[in-house]
PDB file of N, CA and C in Angstrom:
ATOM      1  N   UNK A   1       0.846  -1.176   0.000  1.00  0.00           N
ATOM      2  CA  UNK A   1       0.000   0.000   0.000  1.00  0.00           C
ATOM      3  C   UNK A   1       0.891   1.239   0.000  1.00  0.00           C
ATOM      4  N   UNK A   2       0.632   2.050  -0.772  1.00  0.00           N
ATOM      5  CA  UNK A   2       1.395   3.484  -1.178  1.00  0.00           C
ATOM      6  C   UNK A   2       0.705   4.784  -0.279  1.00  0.00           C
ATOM      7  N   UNK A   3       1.384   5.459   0.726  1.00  0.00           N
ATOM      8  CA  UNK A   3       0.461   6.354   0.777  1.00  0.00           C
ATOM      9  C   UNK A   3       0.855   7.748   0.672  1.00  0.00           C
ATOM     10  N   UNK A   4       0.496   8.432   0.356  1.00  0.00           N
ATOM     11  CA  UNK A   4       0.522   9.820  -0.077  1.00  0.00           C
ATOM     12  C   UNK A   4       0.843  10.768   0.973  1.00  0.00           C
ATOM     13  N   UNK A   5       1.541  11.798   0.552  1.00  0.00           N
ATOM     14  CA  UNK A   5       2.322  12.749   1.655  1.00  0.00           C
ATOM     15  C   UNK A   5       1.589  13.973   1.144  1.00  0.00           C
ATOM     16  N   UNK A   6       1.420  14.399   1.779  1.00  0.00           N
ATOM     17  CA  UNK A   6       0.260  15.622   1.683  1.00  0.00           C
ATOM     18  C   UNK A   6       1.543  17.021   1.853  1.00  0.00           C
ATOM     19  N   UNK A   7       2.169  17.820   0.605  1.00  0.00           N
ATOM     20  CA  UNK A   7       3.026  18.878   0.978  1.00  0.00           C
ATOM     21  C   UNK A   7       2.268  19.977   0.771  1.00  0.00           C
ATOM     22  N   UNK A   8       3.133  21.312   0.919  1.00  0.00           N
ATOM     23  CA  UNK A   8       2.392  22.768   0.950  1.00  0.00           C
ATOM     24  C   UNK A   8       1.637  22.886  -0.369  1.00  0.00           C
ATOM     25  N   UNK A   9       2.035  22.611  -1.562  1.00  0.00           N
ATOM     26  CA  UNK A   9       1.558  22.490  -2.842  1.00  0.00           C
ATOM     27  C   UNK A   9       0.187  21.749  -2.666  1.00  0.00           C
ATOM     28  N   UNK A  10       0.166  20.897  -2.600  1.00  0.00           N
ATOM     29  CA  UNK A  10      -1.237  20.579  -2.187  1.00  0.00           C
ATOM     30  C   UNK A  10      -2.440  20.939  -1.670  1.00  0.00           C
ATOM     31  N   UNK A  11      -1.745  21.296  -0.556  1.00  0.00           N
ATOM     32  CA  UNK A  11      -2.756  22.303   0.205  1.00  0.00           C
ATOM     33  C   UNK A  11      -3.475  23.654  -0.706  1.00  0.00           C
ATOM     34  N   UNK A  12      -2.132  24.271  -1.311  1.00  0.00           N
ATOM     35  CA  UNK A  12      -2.179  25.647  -2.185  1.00  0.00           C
ATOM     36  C   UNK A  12      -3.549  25.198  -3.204  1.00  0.00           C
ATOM     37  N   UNK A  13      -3.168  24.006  -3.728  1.00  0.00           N
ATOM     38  CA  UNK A  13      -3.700  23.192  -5.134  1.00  0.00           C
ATOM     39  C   UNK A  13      -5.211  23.498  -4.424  1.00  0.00           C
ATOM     40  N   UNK A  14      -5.376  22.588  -3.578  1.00  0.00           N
ATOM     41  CA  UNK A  14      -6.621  22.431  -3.041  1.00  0.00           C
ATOM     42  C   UNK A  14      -7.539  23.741  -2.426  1.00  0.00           C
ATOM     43  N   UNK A  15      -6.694  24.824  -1.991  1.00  0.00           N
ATOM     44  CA  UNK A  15      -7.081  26.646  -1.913  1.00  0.00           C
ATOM     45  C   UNK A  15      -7.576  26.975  -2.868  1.00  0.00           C
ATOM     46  N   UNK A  16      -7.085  27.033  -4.129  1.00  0.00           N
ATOM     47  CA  UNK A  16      -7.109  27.647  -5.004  1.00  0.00           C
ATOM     48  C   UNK A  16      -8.549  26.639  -6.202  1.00  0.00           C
ATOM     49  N   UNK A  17      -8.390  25.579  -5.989  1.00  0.00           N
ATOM     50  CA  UNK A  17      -9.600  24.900  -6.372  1.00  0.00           C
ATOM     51  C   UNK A  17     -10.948  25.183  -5.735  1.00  0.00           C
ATOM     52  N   UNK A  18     -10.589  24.878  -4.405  1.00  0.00           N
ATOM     53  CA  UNK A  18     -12.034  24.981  -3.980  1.00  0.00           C
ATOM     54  C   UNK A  18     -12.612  26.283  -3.250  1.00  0.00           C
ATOM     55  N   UNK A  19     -11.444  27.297  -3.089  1.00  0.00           N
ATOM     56  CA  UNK A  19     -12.448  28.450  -2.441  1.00  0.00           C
ATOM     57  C   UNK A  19     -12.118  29.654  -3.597  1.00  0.00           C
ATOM     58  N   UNK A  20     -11.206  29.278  -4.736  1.00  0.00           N
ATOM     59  CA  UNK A  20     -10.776  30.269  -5.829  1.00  0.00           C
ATOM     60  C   UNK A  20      -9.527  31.355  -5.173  1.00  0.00           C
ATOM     61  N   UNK A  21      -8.898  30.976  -4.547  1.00  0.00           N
ATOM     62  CA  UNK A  21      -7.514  31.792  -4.131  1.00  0.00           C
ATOM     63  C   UNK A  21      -6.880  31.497  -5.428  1.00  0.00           C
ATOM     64  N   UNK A  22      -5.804  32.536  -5.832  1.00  0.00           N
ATOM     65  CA  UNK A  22      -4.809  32.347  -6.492  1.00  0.00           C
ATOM     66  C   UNK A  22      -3.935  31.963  -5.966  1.00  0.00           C
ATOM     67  N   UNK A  23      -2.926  30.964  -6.897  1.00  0.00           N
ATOM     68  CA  UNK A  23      -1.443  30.258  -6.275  1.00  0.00           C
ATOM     69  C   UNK A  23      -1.132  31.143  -5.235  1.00  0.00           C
ATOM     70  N   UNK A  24      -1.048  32.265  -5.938  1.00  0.00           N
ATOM     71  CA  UNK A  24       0.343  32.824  -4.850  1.00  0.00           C
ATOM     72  C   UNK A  24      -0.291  33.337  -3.690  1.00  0.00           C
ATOM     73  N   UNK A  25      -1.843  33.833  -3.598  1.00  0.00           N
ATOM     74  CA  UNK A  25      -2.151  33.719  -2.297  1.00  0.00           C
ATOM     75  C   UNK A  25      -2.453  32.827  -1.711  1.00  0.00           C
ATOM     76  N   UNK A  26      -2.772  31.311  -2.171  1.00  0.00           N
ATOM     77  CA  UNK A  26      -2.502  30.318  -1.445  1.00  0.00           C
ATOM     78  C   UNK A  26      -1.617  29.848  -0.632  1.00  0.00           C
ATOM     79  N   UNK A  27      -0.329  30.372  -1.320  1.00  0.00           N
ATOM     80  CA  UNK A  27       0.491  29.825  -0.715  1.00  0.00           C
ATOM     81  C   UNK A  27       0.871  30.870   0.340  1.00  0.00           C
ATOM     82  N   UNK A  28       0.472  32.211   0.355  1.00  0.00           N
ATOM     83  CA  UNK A  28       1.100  32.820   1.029  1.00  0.00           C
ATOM     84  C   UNK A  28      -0.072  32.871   2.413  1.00  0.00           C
ATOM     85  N   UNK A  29      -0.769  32.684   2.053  1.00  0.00           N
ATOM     86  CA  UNK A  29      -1.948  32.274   3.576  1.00  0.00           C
ATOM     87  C   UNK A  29      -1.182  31.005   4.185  1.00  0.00           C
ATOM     88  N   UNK A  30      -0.611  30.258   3.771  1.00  0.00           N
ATOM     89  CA  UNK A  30      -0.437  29.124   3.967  1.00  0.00           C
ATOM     90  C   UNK A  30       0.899  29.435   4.727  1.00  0.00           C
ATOM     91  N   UNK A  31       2.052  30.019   4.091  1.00  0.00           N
ATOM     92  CA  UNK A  31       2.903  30.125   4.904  1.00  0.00           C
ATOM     93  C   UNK A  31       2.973  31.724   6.041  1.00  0.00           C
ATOM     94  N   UNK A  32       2.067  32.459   6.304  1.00  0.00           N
ATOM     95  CA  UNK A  32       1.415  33.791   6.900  1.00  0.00           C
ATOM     96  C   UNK A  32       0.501  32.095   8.259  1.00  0.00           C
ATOM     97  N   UNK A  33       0.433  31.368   7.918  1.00  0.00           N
ATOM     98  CA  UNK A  33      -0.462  30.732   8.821  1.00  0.00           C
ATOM     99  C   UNK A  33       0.748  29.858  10.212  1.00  0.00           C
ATOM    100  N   UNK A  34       1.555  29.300   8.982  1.00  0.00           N
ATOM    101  CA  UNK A  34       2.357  28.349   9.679  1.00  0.00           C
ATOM    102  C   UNK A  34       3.759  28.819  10.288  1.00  0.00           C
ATOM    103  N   UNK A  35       4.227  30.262   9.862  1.00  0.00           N
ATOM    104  CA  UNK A  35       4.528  31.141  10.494  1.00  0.00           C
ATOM    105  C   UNK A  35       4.693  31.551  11.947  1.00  0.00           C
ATOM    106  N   UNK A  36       2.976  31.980  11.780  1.00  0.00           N
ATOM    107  CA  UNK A  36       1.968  32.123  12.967  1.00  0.00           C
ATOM    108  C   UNK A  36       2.820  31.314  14.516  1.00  0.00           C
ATOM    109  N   UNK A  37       1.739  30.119  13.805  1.00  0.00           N
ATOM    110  CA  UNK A  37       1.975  29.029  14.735  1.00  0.00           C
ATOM    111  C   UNK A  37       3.401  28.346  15.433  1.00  0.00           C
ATOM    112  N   UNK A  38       4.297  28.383  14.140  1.00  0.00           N
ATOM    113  CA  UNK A  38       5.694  28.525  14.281  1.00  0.00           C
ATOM    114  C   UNK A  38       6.306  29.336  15.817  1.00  0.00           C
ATOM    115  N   UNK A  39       6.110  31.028  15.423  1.00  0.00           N
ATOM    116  CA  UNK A  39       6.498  31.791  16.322  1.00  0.00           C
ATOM    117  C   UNK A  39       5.717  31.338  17.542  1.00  0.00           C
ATOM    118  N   UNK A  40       4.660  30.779  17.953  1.00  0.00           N
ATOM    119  CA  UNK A  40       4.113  30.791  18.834  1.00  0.00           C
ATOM    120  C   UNK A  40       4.792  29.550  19.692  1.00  0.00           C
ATOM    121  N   UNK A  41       5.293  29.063  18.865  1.00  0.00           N
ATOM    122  CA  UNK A  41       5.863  27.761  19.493  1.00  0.00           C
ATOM    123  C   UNK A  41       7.361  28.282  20.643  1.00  0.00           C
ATOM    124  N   UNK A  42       7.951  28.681  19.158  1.00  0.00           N
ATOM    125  CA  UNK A  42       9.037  29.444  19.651  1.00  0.00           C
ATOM    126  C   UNK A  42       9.227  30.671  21.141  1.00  0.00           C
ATOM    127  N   UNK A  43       7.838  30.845  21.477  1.00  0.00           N
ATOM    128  CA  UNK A  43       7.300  31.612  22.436  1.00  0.00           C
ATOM    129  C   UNK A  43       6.756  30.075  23.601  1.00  0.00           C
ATOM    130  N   UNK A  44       7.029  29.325  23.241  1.00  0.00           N
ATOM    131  CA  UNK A  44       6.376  27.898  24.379  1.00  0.00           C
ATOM    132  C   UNK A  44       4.881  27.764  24.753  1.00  0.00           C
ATOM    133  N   UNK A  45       3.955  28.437  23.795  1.00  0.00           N
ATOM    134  CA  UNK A  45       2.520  28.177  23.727  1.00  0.00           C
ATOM    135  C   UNK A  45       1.998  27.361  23.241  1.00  0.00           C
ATOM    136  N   UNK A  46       0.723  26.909  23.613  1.00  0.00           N
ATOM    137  CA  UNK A  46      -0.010  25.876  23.328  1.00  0.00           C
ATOM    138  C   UNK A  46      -0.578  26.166  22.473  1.00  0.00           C
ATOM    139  N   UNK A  47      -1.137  25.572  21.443  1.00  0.00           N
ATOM    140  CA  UNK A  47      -1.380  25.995  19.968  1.00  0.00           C
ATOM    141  C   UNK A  47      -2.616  25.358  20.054  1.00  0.00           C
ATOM    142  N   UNK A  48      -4.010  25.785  19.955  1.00  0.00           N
ATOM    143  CA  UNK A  48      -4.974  24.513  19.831  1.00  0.00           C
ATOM    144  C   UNK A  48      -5.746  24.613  18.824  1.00  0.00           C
ATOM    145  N   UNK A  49      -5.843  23.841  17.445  1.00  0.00           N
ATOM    146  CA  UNK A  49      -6.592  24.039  15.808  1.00  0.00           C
ATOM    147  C   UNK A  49      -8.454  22.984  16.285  1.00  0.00           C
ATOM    148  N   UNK A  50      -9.609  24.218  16.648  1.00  0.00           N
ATOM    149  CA  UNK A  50     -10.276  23.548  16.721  1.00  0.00           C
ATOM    150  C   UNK A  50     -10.719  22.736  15.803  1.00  0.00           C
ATOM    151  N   UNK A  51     -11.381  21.301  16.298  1.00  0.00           N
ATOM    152  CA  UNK A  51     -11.604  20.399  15.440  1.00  0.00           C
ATOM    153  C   UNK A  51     -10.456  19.522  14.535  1.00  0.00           C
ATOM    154  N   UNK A  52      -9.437  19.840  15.314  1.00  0.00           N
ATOM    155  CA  UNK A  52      -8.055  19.148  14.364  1.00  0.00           C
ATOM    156  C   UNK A  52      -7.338  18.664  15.776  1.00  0.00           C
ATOM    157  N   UNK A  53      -6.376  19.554  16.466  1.00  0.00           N
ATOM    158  CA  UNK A  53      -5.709  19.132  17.384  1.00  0.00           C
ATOM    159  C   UNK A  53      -5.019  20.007  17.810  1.00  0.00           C
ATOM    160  N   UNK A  54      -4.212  19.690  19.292  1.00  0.00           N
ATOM    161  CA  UNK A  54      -3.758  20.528  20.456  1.00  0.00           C
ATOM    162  C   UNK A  54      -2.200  20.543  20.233  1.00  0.00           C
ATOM    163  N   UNK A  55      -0.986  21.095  20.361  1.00  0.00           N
ATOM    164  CA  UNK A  55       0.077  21.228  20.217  1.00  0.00           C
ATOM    165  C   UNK A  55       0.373  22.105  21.842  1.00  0.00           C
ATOM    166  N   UNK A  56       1.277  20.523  22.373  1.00  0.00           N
ATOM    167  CA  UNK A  56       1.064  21.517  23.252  1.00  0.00           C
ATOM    168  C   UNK A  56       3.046  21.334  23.761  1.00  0.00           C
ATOM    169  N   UNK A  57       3.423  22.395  24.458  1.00  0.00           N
ATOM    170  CA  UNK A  57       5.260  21.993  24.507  1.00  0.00           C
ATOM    171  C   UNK A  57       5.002  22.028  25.836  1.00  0.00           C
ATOM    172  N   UNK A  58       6.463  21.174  26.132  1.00  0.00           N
ATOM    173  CA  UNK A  58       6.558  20.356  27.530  1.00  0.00           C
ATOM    174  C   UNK A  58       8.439  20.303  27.701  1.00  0.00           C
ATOM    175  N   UNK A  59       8.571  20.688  28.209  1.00  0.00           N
ATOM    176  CA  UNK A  59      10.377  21.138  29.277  1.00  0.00           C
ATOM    177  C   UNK A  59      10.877  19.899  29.631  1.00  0.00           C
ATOM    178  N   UNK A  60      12.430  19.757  29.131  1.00  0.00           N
ATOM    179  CA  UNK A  60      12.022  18.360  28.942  1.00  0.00           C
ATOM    180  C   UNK A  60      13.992  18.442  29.869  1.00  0.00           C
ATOM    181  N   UNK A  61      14.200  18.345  31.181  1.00  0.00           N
ATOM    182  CA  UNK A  61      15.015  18.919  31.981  1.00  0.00           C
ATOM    183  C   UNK A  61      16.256  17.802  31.230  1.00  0.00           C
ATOM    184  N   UNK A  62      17.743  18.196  31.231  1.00  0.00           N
ATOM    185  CA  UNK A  62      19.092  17.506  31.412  1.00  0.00           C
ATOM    186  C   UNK A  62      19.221  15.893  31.634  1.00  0.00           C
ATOM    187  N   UNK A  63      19.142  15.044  31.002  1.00  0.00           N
ATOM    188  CA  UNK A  63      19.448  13.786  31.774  1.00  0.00           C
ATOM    189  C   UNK A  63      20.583  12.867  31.137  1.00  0.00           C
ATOM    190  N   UNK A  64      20.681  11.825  31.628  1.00  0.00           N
ATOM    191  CA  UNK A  64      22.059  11.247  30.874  1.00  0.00           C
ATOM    192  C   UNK A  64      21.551  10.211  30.126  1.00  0.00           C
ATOM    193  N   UNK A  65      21.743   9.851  29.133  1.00  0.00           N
ATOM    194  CA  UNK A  65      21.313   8.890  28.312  1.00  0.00           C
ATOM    195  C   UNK A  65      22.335   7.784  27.727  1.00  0.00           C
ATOM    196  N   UNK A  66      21.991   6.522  27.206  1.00  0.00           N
ATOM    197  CA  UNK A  66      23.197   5.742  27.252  1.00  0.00           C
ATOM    198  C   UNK A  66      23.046   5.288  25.788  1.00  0.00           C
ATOM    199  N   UNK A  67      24.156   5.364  24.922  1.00  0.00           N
ATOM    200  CA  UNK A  67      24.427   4.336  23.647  1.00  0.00           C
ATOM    201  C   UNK A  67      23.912   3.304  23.441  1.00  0.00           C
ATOM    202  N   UNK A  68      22.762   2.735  23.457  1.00  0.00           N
ATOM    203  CA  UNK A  68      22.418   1.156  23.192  1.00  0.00           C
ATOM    204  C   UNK A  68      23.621   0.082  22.851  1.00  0.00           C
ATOM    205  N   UNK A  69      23.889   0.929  21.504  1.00  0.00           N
ATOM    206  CA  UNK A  69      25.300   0.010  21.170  1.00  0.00           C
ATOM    207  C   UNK A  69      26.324  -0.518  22.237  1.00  0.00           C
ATOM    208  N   UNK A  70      26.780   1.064  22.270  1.00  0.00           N
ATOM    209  CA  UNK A  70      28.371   0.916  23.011  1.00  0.00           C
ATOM    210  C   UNK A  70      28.540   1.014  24.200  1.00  0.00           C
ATOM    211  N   UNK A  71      27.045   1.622  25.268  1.00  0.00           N
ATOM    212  CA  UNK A  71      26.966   1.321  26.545  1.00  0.00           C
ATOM    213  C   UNK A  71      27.741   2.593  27.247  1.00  0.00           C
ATOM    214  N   UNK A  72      27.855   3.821  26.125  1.00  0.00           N
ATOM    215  CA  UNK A  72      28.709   4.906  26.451  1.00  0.00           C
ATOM    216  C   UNK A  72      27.591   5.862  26.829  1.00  0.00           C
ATOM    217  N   UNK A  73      27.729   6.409  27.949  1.00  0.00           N
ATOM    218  CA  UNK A  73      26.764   7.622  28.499  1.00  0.00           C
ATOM    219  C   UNK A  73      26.971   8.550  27.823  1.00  0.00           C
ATOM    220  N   UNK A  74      25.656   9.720  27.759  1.00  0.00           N
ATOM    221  CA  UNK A  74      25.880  11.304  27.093  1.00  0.00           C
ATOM    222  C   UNK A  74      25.035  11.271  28.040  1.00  0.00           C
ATOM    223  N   UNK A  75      25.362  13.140  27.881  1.00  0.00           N
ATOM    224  CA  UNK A  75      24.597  14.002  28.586  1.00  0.00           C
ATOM    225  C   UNK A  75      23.563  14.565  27.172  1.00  0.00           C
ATOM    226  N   UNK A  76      22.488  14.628  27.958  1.00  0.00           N
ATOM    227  CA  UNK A  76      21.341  15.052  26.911  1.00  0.00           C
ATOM    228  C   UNK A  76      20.432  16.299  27.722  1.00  0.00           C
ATOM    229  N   UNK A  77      21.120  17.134  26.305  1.00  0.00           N
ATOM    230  CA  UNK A  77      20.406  18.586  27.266  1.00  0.00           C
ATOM    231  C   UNK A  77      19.221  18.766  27.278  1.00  0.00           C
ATOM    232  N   UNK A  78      18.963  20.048  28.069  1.00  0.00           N
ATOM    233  CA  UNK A  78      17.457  20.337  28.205  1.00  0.00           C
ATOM    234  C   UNK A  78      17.181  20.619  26.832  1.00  0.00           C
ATOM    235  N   UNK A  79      15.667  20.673  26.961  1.00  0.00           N
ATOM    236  CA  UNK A  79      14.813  21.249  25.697  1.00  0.00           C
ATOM    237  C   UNK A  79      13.367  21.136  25.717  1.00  0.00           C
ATOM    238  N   UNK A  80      12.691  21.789  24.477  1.00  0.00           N
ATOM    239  CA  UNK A  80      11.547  21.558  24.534  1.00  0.00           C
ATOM    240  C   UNK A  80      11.126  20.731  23.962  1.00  0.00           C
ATOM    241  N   UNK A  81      10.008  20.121  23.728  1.00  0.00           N
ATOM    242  CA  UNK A  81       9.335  18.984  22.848  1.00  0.00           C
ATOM    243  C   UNK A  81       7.432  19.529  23.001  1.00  0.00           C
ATOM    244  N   UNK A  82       7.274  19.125  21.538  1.00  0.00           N
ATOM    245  CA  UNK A  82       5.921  19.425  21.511  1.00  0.00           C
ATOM    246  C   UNK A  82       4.901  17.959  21.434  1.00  0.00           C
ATOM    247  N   UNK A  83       4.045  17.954  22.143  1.00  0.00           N
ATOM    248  CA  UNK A  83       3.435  16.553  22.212  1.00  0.00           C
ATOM    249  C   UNK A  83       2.089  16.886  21.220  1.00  0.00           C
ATOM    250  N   UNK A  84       1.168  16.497  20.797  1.00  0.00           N
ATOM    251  CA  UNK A  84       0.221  16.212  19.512  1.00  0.00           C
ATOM    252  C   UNK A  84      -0.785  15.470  20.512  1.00  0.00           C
ATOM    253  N   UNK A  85      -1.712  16.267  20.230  1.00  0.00           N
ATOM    254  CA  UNK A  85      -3.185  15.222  21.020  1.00  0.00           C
ATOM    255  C   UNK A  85      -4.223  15.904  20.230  1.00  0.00           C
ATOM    256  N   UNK A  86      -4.442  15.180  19.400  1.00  0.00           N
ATOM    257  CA  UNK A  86      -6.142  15.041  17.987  1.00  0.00           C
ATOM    258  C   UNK A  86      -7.730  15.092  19.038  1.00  0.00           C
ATOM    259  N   UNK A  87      -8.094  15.888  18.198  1.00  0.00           N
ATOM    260  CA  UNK A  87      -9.239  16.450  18.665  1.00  0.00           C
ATOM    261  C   UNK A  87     -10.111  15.433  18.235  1.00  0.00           C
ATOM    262  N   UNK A  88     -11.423  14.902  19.018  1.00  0.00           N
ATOM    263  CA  UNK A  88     -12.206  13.995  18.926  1.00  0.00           C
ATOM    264  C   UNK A  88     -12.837  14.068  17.519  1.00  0.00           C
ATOM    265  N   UNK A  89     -13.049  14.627  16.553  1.00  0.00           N
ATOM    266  CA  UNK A  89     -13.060  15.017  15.320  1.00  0.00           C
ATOM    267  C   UNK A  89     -12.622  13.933  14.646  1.00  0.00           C
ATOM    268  N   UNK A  90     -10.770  14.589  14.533  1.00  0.00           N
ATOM    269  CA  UNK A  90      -9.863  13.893  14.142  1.00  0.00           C
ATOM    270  C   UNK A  90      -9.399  12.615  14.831  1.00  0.00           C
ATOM    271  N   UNK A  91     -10.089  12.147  15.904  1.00  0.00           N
ATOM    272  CA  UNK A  91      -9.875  10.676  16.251  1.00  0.00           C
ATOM    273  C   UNK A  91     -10.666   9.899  15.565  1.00  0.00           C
ATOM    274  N   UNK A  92     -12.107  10.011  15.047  1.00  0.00           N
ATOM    275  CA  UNK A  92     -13.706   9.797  14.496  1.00  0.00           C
ATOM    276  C   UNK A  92     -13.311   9.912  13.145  1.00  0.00           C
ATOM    277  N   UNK A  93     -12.334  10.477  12.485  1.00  0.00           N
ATOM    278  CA  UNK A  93     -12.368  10.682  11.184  1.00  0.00           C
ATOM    279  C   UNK A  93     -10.837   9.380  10.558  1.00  0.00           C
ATOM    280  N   UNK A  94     -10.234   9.140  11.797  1.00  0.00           N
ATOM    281  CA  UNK A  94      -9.078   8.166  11.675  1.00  0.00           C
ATOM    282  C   UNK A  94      -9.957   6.322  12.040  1.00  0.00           C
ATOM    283  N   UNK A  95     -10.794   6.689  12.543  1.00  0.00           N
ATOM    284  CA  UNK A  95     -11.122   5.183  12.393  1.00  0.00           C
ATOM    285  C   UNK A  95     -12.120   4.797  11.539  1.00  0.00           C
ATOM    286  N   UNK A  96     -12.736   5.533  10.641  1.00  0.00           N
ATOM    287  CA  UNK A  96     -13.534   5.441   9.434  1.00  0.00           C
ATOM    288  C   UNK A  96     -12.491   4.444   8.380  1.00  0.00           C
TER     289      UNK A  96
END
């Protein structure tokens, strides 16, 4: 089974088909959107797309981690990480 990767072009394709945007404002809503959300991240906010899903970042403190292989420790710095939790929508629309 082959499945399809959905890129910005697509999206644009699909703007411009069904609500009549032109390319280039398709694409530029598109990247004016993800932008957006981008910076907001970069700011450590929770992002929430009703009816789609929650983006939310989580502090993720210093710890030491070990090589599977070679059994050699690192230190693994802090950071952020963003966790993904689908809106009941998009849970209802994945088991169809």
């Amino acid at each position: 089974m082959t499945q399809k990767t959905i890129t910005r072009a697509d999206i644009a394709e699909a703007l411009y088909q069904e609500l009549g945007f032109s390319h280039a404002d398709a694409f530029k809503l598109i990247d004016k959107t993800l932008r957006y959300v981008t910076e907001a991240f970069g700011r450590k906010e929770e992002v929430k797309i009703a009816r789609f899903a929650s983006f939310i970042p989580h502090a993720k403190s210093q710890r030491v981690g070990r090589n599977p292989k070679t059994g050699k420790e690192y230190v693994i710095t802090p950071r952020t990480v963003l966790s993904f939790k689908p809106s009941n929508v998009l849970k209802k629309a994945l088991l169809k």
